[in-house]
PDB file of N, CA and C in Angstrom:
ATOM      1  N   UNK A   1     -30.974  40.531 -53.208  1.00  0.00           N
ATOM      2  CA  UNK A   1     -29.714  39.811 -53.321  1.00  0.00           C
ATOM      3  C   UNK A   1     -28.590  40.731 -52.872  1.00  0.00           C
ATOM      4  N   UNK A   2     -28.571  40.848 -51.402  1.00  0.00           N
ATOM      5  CA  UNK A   2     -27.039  41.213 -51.404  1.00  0.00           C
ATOM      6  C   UNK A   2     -25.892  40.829 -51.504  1.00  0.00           C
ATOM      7  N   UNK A   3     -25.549  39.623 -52.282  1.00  0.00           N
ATOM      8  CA  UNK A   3     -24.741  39.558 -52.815  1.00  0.00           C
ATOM      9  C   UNK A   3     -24.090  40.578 -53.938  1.00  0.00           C
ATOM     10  N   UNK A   4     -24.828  40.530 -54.512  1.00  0.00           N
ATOM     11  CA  UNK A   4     -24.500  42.069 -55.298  1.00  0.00           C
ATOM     12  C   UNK A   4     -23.722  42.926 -54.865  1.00  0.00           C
ATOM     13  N   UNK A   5     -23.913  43.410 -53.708  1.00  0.00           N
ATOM     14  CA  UNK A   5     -23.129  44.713 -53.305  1.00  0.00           C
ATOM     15  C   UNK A   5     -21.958  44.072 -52.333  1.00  0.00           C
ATOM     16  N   UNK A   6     -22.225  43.136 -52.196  1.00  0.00           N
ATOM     17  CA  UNK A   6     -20.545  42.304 -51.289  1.00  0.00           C
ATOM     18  C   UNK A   6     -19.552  42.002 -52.624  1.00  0.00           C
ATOM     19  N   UNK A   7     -19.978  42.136 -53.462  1.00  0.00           N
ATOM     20  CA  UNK A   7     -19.176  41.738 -54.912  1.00  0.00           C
ATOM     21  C   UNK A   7     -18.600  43.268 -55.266  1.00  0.00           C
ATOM     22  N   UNK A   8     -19.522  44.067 -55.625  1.00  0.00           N
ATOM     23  CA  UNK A   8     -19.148  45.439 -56.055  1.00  0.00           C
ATOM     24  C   UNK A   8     -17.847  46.348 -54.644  1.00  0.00           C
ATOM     25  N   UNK A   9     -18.446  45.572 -53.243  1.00  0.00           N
ATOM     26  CA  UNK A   9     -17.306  46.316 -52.626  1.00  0.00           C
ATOM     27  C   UNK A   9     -16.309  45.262 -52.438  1.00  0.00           C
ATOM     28  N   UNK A  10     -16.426  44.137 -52.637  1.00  0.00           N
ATOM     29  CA  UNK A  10     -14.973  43.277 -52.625  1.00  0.00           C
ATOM     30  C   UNK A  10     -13.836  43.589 -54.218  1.00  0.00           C
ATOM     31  N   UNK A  11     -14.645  43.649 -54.993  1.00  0.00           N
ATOM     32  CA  UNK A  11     -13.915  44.682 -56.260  1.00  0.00           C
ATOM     33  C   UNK A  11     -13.676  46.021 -55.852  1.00  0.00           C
ATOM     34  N   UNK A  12     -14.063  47.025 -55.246  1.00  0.00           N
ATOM     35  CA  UNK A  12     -13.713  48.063 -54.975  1.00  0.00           C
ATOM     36  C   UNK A  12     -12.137  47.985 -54.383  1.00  0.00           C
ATOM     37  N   UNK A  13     -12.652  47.085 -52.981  1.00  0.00           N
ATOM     38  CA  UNK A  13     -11.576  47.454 -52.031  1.00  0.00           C
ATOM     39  C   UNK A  13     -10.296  46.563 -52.948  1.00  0.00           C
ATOM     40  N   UNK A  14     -10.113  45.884 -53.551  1.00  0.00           N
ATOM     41  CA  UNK A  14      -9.509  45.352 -54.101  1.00  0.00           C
ATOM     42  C   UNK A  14      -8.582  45.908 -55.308  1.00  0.00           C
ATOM     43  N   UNK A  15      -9.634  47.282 -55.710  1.00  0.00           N
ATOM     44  CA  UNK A  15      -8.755  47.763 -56.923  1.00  0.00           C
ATOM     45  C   UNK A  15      -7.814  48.464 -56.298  1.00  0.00           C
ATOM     46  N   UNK A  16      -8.748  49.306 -54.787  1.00  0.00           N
ATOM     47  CA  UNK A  16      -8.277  50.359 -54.011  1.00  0.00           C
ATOM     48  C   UNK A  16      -6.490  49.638 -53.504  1.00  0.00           C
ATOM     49  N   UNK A  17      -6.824  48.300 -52.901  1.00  0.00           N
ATOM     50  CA  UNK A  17      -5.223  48.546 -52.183  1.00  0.00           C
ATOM     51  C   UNK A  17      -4.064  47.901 -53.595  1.00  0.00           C
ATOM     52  N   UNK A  18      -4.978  47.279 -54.521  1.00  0.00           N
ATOM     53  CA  UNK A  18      -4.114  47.008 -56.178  1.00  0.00           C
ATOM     54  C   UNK A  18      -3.385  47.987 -56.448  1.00  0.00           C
ATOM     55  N   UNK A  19      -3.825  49.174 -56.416  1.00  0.00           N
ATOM     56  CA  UNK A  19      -3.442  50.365 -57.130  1.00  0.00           C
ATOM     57  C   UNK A  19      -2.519  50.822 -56.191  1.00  0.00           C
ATOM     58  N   UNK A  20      -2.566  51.005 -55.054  1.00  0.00           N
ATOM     59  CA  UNK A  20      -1.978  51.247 -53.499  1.00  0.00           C
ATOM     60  C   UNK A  20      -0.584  50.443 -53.497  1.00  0.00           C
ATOM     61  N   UNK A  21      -0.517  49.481 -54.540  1.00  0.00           N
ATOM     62  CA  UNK A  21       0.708  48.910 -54.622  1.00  0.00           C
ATOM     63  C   UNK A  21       1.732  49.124 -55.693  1.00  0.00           C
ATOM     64  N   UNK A  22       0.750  49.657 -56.829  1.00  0.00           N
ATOM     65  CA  UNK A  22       1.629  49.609 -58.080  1.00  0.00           C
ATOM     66  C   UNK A  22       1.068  48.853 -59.017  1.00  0.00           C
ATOM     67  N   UNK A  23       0.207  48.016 -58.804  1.00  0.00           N
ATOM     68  CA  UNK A  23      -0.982  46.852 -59.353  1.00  0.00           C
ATOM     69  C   UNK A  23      -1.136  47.399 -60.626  1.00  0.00           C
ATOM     70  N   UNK A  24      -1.018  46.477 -61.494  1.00  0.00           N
ATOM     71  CA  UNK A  24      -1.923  47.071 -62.654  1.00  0.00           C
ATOM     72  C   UNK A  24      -2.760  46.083 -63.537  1.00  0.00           C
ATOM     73  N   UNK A  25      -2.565  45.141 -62.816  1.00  0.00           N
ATOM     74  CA  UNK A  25      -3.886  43.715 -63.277  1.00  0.00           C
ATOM     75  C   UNK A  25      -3.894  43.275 -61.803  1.00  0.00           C
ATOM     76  N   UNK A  26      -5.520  42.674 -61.442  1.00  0.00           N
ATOM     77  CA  UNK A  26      -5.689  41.329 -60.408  1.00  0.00           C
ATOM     78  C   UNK A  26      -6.069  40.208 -61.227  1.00  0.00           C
ATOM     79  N   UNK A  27      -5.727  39.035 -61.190  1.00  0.00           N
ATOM     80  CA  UNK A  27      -6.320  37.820 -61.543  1.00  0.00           C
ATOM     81  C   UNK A  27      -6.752  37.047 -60.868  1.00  0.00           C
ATOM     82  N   UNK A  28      -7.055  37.432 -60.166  1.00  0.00           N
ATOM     83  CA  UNK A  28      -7.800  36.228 -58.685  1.00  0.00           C
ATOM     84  C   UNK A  28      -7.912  37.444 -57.254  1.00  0.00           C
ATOM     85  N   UNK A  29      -8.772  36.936 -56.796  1.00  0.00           N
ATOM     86  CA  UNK A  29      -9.741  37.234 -55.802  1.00  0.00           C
ATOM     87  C   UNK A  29      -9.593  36.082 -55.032  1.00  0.00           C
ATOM     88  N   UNK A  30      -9.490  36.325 -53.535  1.00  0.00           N
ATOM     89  CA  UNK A  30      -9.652  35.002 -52.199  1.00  0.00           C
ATOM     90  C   UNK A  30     -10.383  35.380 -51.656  1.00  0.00           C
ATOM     91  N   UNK A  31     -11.765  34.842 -51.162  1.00  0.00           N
ATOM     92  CA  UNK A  31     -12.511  35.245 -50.167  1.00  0.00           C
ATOM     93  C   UNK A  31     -12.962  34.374 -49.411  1.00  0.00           C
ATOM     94  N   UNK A  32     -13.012  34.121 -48.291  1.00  0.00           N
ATOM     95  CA  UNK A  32     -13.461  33.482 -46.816  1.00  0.00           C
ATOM     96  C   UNK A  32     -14.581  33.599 -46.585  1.00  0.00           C
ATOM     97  N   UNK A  33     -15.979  33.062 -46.774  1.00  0.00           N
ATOM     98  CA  UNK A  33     -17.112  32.897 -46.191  1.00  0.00           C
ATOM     99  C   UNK A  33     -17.386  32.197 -44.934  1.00  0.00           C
ATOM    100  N   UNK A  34     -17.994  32.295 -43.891  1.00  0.00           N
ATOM    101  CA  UNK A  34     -18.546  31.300 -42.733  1.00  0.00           C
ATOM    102  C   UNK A  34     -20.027  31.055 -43.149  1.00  0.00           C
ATOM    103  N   UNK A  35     -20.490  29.542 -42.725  1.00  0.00           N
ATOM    104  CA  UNK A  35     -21.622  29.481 -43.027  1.00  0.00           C
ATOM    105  C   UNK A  35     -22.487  30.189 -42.058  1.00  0.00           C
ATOM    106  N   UNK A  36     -22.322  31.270 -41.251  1.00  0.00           N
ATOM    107  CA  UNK A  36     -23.332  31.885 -40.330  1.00  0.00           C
ATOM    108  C   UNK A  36     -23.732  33.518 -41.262  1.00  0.00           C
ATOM    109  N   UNK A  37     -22.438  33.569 -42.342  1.00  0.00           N
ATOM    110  CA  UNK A  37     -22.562  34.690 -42.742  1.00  0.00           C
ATOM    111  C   UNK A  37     -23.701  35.458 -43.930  1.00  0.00           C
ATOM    112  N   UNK A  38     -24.937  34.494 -43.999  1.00  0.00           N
ATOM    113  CA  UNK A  38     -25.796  34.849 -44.795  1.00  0.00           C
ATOM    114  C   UNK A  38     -25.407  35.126 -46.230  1.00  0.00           C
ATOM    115  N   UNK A  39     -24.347  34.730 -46.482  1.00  0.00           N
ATOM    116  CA  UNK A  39     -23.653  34.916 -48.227  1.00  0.00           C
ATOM    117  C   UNK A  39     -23.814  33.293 -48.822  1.00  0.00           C
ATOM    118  N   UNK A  40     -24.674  33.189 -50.239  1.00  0.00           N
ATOM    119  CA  UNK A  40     -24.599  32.176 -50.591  1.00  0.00           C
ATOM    120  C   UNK A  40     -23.614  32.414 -51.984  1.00  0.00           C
ATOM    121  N   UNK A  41     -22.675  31.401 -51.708  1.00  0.00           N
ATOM    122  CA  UNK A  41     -21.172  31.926 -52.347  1.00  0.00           C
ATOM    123  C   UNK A  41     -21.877  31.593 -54.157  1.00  0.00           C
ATOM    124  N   UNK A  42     -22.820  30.601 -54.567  1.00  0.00           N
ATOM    125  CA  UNK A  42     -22.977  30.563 -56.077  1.00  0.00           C
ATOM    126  C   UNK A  42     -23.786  32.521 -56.424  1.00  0.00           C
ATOM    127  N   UNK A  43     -24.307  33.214 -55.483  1.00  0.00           N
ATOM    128  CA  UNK A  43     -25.082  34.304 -55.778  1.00  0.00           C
ATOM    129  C   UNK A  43     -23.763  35.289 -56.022  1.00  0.00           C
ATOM    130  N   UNK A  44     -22.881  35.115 -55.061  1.00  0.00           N
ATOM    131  CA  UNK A  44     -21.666  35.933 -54.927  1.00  0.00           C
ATOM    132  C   UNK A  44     -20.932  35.838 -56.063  1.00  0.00           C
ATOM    133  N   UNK A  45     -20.879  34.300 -56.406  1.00  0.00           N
ATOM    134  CA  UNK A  45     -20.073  34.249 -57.814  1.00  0.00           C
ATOM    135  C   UNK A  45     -20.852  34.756 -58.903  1.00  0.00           C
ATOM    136  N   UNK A  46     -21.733  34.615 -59.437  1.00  0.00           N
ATOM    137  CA  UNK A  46     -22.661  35.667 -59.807  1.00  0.00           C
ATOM    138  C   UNK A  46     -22.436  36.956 -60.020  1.00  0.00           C
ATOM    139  N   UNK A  47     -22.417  37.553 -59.000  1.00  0.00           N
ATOM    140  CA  UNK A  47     -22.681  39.100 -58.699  1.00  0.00           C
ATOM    141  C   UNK A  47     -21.667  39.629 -59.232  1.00  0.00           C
ATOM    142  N   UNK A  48     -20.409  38.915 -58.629  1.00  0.00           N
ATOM    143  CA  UNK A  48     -18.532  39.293 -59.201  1.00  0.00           C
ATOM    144  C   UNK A  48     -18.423  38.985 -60.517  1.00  0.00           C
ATOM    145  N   UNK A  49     -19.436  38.061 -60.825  1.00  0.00           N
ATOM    146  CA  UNK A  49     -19.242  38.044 -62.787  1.00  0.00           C
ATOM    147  C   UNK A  49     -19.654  38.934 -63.675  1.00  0.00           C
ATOM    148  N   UNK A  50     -21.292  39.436 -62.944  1.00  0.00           N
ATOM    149  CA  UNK A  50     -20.997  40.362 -63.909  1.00  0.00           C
ATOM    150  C   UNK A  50     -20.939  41.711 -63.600  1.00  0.00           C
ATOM    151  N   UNK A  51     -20.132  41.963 -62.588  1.00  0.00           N
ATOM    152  CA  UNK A  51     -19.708  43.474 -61.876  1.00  0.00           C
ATOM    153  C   UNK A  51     -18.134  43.432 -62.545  1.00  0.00           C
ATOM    154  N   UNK A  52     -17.465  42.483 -62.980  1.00  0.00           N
ATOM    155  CA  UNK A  52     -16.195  42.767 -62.969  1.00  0.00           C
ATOM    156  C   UNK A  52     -15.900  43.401 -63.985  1.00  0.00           C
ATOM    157  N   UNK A  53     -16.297  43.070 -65.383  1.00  0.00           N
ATOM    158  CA  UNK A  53     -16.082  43.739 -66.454  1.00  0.00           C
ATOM    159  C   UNK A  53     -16.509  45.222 -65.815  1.00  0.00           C
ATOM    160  N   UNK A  54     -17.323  45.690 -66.201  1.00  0.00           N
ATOM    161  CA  UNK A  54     -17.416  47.117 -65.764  1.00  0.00           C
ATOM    162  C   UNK A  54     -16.694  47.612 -65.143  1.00  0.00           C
ATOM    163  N   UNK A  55     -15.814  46.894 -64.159  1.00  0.00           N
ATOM    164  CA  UNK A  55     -14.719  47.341 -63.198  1.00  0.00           C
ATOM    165  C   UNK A  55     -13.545  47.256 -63.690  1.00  0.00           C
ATOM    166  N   UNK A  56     -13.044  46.654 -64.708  1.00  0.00           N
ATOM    167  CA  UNK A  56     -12.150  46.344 -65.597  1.00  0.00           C
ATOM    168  C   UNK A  56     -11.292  45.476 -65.174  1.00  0.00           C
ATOM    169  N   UNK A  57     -12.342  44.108 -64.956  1.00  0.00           N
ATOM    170  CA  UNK A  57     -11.506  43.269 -63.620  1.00  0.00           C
ATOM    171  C   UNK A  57     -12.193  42.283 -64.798  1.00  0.00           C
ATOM    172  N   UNK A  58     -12.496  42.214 -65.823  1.00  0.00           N
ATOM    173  CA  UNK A  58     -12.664  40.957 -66.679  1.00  0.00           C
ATOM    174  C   UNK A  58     -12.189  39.782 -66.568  1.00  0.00           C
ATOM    175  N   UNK A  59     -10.734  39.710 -66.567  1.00  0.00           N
ATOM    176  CA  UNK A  59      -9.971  38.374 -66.393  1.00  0.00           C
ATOM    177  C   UNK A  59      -9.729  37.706 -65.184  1.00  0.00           C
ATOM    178  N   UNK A  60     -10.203  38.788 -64.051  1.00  0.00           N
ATOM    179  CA  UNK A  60     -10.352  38.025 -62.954  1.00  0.00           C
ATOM    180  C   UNK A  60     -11.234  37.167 -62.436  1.00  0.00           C
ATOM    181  N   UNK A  61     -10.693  36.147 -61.341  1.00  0.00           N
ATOM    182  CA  UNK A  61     -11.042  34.992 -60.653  1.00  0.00           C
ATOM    183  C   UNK A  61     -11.759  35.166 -59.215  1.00  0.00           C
ATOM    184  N   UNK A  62     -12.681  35.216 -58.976  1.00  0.00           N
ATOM    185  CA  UNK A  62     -13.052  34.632 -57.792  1.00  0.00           C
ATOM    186  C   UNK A  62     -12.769  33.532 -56.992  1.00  0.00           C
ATOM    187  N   UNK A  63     -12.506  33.140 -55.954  1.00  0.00           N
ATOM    188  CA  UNK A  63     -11.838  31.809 -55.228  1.00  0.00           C
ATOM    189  C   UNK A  63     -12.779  32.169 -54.288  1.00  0.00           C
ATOM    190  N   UNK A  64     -13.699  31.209 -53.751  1.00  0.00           N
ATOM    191  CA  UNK A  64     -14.424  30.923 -52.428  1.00  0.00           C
ATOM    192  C   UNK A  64     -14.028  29.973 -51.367  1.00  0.00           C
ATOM    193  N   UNK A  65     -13.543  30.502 -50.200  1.00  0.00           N
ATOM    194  CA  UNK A  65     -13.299  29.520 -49.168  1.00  0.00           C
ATOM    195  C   UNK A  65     -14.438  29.287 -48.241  1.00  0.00           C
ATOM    196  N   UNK A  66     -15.612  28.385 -47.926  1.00  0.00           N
ATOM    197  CA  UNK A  66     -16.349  27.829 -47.330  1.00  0.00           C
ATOM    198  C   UNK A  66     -15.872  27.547 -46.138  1.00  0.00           C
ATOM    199  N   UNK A  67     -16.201  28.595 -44.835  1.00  0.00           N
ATOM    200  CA  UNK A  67     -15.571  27.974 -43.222  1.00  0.00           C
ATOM    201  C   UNK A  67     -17.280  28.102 -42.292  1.00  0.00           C
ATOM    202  N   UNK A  68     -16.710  26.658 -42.048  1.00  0.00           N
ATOM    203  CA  UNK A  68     -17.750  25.420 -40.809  1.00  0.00           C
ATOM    204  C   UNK A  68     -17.303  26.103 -39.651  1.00  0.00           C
ATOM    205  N   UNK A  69     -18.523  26.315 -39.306  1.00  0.00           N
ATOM    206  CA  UNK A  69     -19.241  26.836 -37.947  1.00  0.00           C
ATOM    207  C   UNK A  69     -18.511  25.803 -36.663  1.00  0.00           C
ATOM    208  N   UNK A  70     -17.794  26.416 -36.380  1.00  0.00           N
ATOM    209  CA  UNK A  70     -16.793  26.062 -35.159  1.00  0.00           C
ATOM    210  C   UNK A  70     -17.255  26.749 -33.556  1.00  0.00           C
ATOM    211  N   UNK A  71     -16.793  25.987 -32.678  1.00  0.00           N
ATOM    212  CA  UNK A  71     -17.225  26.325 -31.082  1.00  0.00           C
ATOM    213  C   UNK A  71     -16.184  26.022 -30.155  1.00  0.00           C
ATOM    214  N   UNK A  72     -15.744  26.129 -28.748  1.00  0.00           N
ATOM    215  CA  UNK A  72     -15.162  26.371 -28.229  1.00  0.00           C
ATOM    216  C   UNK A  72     -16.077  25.481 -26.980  1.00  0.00           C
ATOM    217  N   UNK A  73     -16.077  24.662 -26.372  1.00  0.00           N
ATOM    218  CA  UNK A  73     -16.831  24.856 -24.680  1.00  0.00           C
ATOM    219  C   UNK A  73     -16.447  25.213 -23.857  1.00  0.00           C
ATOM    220  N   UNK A  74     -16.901  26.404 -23.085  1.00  0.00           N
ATOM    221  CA  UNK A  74     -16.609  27.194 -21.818  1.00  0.00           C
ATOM    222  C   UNK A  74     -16.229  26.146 -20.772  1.00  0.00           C
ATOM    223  N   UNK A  75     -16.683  25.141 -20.399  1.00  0.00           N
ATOM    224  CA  UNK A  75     -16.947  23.995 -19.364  1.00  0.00           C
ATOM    225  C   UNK A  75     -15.367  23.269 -19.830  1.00  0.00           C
ATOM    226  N   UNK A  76     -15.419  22.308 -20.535  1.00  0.00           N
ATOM    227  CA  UNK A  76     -14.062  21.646 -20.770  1.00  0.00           C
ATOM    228  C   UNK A  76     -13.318  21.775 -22.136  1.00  0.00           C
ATOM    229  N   UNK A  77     -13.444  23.011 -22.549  1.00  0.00           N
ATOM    230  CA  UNK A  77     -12.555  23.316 -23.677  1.00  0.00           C
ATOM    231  C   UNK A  77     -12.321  22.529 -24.871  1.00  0.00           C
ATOM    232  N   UNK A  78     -13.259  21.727 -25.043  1.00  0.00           N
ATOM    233  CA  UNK A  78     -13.227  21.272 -26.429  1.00  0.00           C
ATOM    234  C   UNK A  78     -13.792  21.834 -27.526  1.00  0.00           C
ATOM    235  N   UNK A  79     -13.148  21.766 -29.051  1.00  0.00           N
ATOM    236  CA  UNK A  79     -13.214  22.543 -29.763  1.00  0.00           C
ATOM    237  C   UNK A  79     -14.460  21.528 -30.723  1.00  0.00           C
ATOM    238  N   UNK A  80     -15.263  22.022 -31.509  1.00  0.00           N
ATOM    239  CA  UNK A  80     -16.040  20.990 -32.394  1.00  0.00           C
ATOM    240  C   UNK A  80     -16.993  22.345 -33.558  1.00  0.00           C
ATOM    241  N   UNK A  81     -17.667  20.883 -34.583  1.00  0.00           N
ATOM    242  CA  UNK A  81     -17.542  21.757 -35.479  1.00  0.00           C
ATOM    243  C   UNK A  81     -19.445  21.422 -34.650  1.00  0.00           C
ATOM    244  N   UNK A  82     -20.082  22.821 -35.663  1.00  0.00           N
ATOM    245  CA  UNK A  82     -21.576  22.952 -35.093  1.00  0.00           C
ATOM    246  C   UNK A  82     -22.247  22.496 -36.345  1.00  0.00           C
ATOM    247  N   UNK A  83     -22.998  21.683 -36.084  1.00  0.00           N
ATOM    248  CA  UNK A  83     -24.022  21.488 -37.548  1.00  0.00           C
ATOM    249  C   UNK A  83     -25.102  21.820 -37.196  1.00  0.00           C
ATOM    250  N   UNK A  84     -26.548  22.183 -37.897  1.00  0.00           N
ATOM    251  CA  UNK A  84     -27.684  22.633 -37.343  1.00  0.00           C
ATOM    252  C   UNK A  84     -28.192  23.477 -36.511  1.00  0.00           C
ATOM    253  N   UNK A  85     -27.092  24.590 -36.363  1.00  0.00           N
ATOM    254  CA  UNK A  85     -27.403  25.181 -35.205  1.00  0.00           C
ATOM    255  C   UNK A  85     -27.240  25.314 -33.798  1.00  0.00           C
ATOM    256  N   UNK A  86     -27.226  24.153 -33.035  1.00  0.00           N
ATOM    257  CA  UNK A  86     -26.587  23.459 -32.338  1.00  0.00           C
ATOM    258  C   UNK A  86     -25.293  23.455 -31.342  1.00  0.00           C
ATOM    259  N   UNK A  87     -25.207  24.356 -30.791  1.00  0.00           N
ATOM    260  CA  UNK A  87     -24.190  24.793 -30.099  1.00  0.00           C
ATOM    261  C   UNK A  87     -24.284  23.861 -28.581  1.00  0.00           C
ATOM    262  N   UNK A  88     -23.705  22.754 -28.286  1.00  0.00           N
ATOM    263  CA  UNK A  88     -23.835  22.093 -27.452  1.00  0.00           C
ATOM    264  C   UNK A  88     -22.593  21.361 -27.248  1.00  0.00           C
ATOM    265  N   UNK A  89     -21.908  21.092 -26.741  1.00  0.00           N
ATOM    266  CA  UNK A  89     -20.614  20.409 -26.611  1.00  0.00           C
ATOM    267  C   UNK A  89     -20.843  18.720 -26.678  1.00  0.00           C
ATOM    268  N   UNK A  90     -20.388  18.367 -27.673  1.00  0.00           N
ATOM    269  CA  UNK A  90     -20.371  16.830 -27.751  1.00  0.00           C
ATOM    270  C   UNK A  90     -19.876  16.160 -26.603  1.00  0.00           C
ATOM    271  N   UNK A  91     -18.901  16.652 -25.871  1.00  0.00           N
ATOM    272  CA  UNK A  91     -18.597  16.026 -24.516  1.00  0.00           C
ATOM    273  C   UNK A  91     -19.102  16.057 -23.155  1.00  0.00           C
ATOM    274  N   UNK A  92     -19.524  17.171 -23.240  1.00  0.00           N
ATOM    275  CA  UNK A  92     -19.865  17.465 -21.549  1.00  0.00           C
ATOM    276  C   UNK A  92     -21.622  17.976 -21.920  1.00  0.00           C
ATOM    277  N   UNK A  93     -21.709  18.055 -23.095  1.00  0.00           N
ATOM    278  CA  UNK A  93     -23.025  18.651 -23.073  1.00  0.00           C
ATOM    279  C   UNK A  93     -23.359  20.393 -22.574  1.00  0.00           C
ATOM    280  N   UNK A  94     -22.944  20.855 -22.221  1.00  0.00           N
ATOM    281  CA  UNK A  94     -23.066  22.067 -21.874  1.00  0.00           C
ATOM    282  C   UNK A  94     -23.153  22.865 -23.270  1.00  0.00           C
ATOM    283  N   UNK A  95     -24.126  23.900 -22.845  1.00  0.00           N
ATOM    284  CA  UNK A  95     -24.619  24.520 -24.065  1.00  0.00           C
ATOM    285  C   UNK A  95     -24.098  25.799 -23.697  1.00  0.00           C
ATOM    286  N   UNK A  96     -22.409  25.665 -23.126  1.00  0.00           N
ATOM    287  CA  UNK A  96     -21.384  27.067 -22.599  1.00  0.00           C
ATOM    288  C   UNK A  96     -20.852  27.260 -23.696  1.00  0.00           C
ATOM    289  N   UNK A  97     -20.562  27.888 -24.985  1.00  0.00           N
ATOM    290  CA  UNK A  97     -20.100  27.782 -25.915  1.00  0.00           C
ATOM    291  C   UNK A  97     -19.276  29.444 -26.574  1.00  0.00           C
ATOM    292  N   UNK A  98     -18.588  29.447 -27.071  1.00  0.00           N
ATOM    293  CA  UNK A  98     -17.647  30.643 -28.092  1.00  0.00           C
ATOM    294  C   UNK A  98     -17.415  30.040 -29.440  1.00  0.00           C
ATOM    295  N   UNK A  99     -18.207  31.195 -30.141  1.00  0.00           N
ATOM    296  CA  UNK A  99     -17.782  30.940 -31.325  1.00  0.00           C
ATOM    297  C   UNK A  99     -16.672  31.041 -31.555  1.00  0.00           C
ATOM    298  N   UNK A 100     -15.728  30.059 -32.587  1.00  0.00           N
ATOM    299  CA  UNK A 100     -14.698  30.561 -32.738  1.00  0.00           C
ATOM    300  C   UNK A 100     -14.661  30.972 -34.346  1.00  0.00           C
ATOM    301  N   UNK A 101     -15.491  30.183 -35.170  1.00  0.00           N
ATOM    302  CA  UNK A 101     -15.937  30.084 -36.613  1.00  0.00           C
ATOM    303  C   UNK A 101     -17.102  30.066 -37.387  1.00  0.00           C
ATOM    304  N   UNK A 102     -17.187  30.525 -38.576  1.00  0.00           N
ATOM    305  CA  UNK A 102     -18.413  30.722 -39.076  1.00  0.00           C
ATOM    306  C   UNK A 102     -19.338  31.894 -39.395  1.00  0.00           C
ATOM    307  N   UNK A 103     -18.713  33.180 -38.965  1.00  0.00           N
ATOM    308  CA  UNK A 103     -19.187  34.700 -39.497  1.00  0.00           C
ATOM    309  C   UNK A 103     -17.751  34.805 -40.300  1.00  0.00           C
ATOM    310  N   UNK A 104     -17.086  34.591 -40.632  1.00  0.00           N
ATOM    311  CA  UNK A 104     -16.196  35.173 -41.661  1.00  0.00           C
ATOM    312  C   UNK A 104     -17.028  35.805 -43.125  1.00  0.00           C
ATOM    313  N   UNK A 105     -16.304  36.899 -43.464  1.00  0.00           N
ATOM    314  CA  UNK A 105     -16.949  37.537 -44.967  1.00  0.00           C
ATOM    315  C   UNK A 105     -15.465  38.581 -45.179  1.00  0.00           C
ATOM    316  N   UNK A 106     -14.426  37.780 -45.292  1.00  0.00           N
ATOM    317  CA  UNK A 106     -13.199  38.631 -45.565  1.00  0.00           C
ATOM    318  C   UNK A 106     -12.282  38.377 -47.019  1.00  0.00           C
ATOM    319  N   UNK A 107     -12.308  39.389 -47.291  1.00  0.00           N
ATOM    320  CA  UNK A 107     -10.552  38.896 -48.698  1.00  0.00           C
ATOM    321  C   UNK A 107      -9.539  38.209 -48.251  1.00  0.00           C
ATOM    322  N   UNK A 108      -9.147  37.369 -48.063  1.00  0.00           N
ATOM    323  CA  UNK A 108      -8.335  37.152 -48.107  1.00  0.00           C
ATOM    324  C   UNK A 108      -6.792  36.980 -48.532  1.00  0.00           C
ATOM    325  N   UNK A 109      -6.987  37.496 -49.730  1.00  0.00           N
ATOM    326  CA  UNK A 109      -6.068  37.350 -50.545  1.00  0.00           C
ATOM    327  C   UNK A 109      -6.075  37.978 -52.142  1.00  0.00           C
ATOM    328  N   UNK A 110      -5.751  38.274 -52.608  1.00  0.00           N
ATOM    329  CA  UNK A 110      -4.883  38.797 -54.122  1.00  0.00           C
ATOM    330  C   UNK A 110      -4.178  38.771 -54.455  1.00  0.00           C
ATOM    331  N   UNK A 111      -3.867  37.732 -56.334  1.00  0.00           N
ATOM    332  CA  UNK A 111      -2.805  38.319 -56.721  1.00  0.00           C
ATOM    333  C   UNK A 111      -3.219  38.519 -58.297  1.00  0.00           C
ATOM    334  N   UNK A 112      -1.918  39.375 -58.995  1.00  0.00           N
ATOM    335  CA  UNK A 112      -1.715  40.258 -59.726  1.00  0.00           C
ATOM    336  C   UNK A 112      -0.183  40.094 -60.087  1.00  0.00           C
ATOM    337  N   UNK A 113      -0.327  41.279 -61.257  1.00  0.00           N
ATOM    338  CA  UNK A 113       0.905  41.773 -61.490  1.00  0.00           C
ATOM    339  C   UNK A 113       1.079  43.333 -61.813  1.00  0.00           C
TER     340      UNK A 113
END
């Protein structure tokens, strides 16, 4: 389960720039998942539950943002979302594609006081 250790360093880096501010509580946590990113966000919530106490992050919140696997077509530039894998352009069919979405695994956000 690596979730585990995406929890222990999303609390890390989190106390790190908290403190970097003057921080002296977080109550919430934002984090951005893509579904390409191999994180299943109930393991993650998990992992941050019971890593936080020890971290002295007890009262804090986890927030999961879930982002759909998005594409680009090289051929006529339409944007669409990918289900199944599936990288094919609903319009033109061309399997010319850029990801534009769907590896995200970032913080997004914190707040505190």
């Amino acid at each position: 389960m690596h979730e585990l250790s995406i929890a222990d360093n999303i609390i890390n880096a989190v106390k790190d720039a908290s403190q970097s501010r003057g921080m002296l509580t977080v109550s919430k946590i934002g984090v951005r998942i893509g579904s390409l990113s191999s994180v299943d966000p109930d393991a993650l919530t998990f992992g941050f539950d019971v890593l936080k106490r020890d971290q002295g992050m007890g009262d804090c919140d986890l927030a999961i943002e879930f982002v759909k696997t998005s594409a680009r077509c090289k051929k006529c530039s339409r944007e669409f979302e990918v289900s199944d894998f599936v990288f094919v352009c609903p319009d033109c069919g061309s399997s010319q594609c850029d990801l534009l979405s769907g590896q995200e695994l970032e913080i997004a956000y914190f707040e505190g006081e």
